[in-house]
Protein backbone atom coordinates (compact mmCIF):
# COMPACT_ATOMS: atom_id res chain seq x y z
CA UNK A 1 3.47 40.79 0.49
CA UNK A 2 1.92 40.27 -3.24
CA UNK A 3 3.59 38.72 -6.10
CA UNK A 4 3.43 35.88 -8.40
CA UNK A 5 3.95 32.34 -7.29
CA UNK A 6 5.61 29.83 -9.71
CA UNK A 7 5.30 27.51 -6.67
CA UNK A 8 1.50 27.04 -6.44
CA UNK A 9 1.43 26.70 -10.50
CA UNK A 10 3.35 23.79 -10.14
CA UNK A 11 1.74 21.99 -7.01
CA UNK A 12 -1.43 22.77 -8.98
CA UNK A 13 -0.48 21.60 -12.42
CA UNK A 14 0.95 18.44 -10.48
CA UNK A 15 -2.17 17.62 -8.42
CA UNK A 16 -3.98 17.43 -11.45
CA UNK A 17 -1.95 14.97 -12.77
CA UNK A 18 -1.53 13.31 -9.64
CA UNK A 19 -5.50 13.12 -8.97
CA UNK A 20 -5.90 10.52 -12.33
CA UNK A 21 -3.41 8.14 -10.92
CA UNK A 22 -4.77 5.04 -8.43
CA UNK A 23 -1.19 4.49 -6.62
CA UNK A 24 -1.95 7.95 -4.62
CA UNK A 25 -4.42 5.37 -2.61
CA UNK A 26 -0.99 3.20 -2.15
CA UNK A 27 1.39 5.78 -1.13
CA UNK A 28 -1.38 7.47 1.38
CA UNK A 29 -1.54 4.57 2.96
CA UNK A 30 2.01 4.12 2.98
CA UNK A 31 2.52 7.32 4.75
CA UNK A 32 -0.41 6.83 7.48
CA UNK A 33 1.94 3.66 8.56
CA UNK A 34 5.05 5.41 8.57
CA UNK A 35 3.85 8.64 10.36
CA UNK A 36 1.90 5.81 13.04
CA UNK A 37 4.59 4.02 13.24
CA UNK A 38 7.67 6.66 14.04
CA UNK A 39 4.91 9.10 16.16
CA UNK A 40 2.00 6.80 17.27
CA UNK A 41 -1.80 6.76 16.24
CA UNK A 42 -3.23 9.83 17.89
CA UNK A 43 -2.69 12.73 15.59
CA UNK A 44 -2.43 15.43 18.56
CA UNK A 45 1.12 15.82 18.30
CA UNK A 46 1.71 14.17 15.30
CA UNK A 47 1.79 16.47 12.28
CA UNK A 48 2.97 13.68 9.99
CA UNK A 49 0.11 11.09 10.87
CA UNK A 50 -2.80 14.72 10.93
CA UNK A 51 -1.03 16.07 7.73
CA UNK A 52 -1.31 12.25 6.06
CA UNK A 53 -4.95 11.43 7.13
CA UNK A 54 -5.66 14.91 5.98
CA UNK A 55 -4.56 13.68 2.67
CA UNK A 56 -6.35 10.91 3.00
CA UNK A 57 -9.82 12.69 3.54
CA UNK A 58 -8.82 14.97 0.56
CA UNK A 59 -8.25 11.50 -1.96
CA UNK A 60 -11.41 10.10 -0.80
CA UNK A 61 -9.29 7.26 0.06
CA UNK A 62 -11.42 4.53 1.66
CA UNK A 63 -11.69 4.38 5.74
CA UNK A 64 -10.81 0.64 5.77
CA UNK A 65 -7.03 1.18 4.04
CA UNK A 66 -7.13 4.41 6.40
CA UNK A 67 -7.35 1.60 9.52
CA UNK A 68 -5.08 -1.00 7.76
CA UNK A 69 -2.31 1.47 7.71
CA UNK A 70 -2.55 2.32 11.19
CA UNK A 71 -2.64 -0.82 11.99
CA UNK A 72 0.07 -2.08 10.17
CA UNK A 73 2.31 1.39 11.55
CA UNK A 74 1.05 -0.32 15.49
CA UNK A 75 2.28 -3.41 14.62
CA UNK A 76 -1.06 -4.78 14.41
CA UNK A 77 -1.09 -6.61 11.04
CA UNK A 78 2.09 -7.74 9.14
CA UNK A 79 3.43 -5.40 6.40
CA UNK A 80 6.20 -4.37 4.43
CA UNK A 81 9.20 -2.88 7.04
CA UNK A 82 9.69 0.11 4.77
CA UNK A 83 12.83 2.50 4.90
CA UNK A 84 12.66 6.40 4.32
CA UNK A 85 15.46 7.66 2.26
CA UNK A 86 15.73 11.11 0.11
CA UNK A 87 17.47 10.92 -2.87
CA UNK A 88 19.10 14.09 -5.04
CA UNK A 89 20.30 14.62 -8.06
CA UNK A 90 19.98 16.92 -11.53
CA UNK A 91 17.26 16.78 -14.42
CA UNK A 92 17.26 17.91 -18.06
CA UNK A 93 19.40 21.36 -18.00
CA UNK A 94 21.01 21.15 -14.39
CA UNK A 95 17.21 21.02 -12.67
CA UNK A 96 17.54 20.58 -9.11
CA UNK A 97 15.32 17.56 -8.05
CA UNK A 98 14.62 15.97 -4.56
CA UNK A 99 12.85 12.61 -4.15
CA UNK A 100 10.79 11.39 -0.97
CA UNK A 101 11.13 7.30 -0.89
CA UNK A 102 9.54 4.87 1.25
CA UNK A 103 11.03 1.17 0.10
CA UNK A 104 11.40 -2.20 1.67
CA UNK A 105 13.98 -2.94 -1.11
CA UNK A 106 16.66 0.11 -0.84
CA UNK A 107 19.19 -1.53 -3.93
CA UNK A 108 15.97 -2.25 -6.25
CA UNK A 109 14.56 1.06 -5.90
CA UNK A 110 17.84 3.21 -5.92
CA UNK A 111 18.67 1.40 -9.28
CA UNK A 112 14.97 2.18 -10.72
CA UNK A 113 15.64 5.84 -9.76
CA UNK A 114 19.51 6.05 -11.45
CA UNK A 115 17.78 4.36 -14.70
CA UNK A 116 15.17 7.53 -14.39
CA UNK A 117 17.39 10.37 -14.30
CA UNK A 118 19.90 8.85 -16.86
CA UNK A 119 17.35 7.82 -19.30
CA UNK A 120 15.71 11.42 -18.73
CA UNK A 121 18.41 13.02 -19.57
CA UNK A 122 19.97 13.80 -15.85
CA UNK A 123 22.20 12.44 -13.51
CA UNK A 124 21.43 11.07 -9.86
CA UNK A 125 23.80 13.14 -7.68
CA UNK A 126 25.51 12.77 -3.47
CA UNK A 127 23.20 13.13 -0.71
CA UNK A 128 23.25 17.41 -0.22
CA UNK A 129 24.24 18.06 -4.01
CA UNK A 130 20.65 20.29 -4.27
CA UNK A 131 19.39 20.13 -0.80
CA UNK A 132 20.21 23.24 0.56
CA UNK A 133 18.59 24.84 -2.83
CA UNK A 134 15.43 24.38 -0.98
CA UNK A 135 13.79 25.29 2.41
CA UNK A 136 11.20 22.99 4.56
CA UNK A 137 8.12 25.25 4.73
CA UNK A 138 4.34 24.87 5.68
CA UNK A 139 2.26 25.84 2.73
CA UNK A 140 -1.82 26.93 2.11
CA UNK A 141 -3.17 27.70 -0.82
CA UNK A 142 -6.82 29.07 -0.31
CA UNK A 143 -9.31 30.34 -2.91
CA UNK A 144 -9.81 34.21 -2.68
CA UNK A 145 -13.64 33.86 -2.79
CA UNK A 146 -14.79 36.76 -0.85
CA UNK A 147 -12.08 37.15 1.50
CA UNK A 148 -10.02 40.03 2.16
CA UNK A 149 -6.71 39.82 1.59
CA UNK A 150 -5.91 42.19 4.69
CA UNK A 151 -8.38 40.63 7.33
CA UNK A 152 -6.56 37.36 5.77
CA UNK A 153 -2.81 38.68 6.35
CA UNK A 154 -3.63 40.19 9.61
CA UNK A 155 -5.28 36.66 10.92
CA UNK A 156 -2.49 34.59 9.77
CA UNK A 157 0.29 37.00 10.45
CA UNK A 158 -1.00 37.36 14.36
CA UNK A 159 -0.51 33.43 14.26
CA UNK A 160 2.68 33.24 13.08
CA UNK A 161 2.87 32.73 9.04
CA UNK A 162 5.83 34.41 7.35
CA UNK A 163 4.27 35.63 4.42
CA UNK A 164 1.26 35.37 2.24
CA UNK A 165 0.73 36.17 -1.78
CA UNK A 166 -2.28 37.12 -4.08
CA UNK A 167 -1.73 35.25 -7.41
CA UNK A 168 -4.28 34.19 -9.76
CA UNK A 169 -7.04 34.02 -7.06
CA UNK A 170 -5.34 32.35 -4.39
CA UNK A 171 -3.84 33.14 -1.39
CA UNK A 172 -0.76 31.62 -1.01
CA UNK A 173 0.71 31.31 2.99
CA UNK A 174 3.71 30.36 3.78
CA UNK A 175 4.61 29.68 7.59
CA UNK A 176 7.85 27.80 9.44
CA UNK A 177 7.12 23.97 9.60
CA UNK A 178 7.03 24.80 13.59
CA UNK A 179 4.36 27.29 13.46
CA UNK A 180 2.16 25.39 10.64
CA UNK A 181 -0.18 23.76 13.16
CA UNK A 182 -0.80 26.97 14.76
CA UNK A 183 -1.78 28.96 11.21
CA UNK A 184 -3.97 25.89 10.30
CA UNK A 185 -5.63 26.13 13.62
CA UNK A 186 -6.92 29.76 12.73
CA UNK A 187 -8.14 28.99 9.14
CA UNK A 188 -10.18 26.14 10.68
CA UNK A 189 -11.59 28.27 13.41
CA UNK A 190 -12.64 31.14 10.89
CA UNK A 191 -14.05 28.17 8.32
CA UNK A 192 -11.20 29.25 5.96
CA UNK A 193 -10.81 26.00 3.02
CA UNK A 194 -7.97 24.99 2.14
CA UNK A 195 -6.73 23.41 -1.47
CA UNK A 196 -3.46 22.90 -0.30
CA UNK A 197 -2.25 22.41 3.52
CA UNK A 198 1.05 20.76 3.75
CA UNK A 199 4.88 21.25 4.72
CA UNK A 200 6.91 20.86 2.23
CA UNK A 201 10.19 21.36 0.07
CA UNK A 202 10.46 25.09 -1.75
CA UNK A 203 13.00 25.92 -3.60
CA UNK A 204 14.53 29.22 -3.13
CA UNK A 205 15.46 30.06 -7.22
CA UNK A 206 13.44 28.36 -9.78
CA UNK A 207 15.08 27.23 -13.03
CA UNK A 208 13.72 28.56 -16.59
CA UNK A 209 14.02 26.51 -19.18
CA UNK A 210 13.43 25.94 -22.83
CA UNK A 211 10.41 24.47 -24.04
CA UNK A 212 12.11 21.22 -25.24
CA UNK A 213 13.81 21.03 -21.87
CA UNK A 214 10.46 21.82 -20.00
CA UNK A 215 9.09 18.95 -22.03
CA UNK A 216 12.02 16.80 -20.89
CA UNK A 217 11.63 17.68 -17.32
CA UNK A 218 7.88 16.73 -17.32
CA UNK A 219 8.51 13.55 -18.43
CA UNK A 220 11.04 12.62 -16.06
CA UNK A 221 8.36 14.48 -12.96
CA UNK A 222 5.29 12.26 -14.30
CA UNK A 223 7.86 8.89 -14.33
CA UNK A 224 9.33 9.57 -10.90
CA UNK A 225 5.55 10.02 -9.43
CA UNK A 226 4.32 7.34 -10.88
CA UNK A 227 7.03 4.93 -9.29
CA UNK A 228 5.66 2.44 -6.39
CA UNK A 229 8.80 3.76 -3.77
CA UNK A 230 8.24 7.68 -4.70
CA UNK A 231 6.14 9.63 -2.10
CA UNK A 232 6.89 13.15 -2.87
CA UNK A 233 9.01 14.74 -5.55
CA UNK A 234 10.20 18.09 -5.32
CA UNK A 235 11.92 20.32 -8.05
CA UNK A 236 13.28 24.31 -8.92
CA UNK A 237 11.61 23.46 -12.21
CA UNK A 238 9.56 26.98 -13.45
CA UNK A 239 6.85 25.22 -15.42
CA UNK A 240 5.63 27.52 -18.44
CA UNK A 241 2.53 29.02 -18.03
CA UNK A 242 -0.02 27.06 -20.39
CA UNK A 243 -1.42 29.48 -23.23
CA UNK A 244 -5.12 30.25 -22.44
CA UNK A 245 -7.61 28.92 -24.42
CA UNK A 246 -9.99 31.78 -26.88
């Protein structure tokens, strides 16, 4: 259960970019008040509202916007009524792409994301065009330190993860989104870190492209995040590994 994980390159390469960029303090935020809002504000038995303040932590994102947004998801203090919608379509060289929104302006923001994928080369496509390209999944990425890959496999295996992968000094776990909680429950117990703990989209074939349609399909990734409505993008795109330095 070894192997090479295109996956964790990109969520890595992309929270790098994502750390430089203020709106993530915006769009946290945004999330606490959804997740508060559709699941209440106690986080035992809501994985949305844990998983978000988790995020929150994680961003350093100040405790007072923490408490607005749960607030505002209670009802507390007036806000924006935003609207979830996921929209689909194609990048630069047929790259499946799926896009997490939360909008309080559904016509404004689905025009702003048609102008993105035409002017980037790719079209916006019917709800279920690339969906079923990818699975929902909970993910953790851990550093290797000094841990051993089989006491590692054997602890999150007993809990109920579906696989894990030793790439480039990480372990990479991958569990059902219903058995994430438990799996994270272990790693805290045994004071295992985590640089990535979330449940997400994975695609289930990556794309490999060209370098001028890579290019292409980095633009269009780093325009979509940085969009006010975009909470999460998610793409097949197999990002080049980046030549290493002498």
């Amino acid at each position: 259960m070894s192997g090479h994980s295109k996956w964790a390159n990109i969520k890595h390469k992309k929270g790098r970019v994502d750390a430089i960029r203020g709106k993530i303090t915006t769009k946290i935020g945004r999330e606490i008040t959804i997740a508060v809002k559709l699941g209440g504000p106690d986080q035992t038995g809501n994985m949305r509202l844990k998983l978000a303040l988790q995020k929150a932590k994680a961003n350093n994102v100040p405790k007072e916007n923490i408490q607005r947004a749960i607030q505002k998801g209670q009802g507390a203090l007036e806000g924006a009524n935003y609207e979830e919608i996921v929209y689909e379509g194609y990048g630069p060289a047929g790259v499946a792409v799926m896009i997490d929104i939360l909008t309080d302006n559904r016509n404004r923001t689905a025009a702003d994301i048609r102008h993105i994928f035409t002017k980037s080369g790719g079209n916006l496509g019917e709800s279920g065009c690339v969906s079923w390209m990818f699975k929902q999944k909970g993910v953790f990425v851990v550093e290797s330190g000094t841990l051993s890959e089989e006491d590692l496999m054997m602890m999150v295996l007993d809990a109920g993860a579906e696989d894990l992968k030793n790439q480039d000094g990480t372990f990479e776990i991958t569990t059902a989104p219903a058995d994430f909680e438990a799996v994270q429950q272990v790693l805290e117990a045994n004071h295992i870190e985590c640089v990535v703990a979330e449940i997400t989209m994975v695609p289930e074939t990556f794309a490999e492209l060209n370098e001028a349609d890579s290019e292409k399909m980095m633009n269009m990734l780093e325009i979509l995040e940085e969009h006010d409505d975009v909470q999460n993008v998610y793409s097949n795109f197999d990002m080049p590994e980046e030549p290493e330095e002498d």
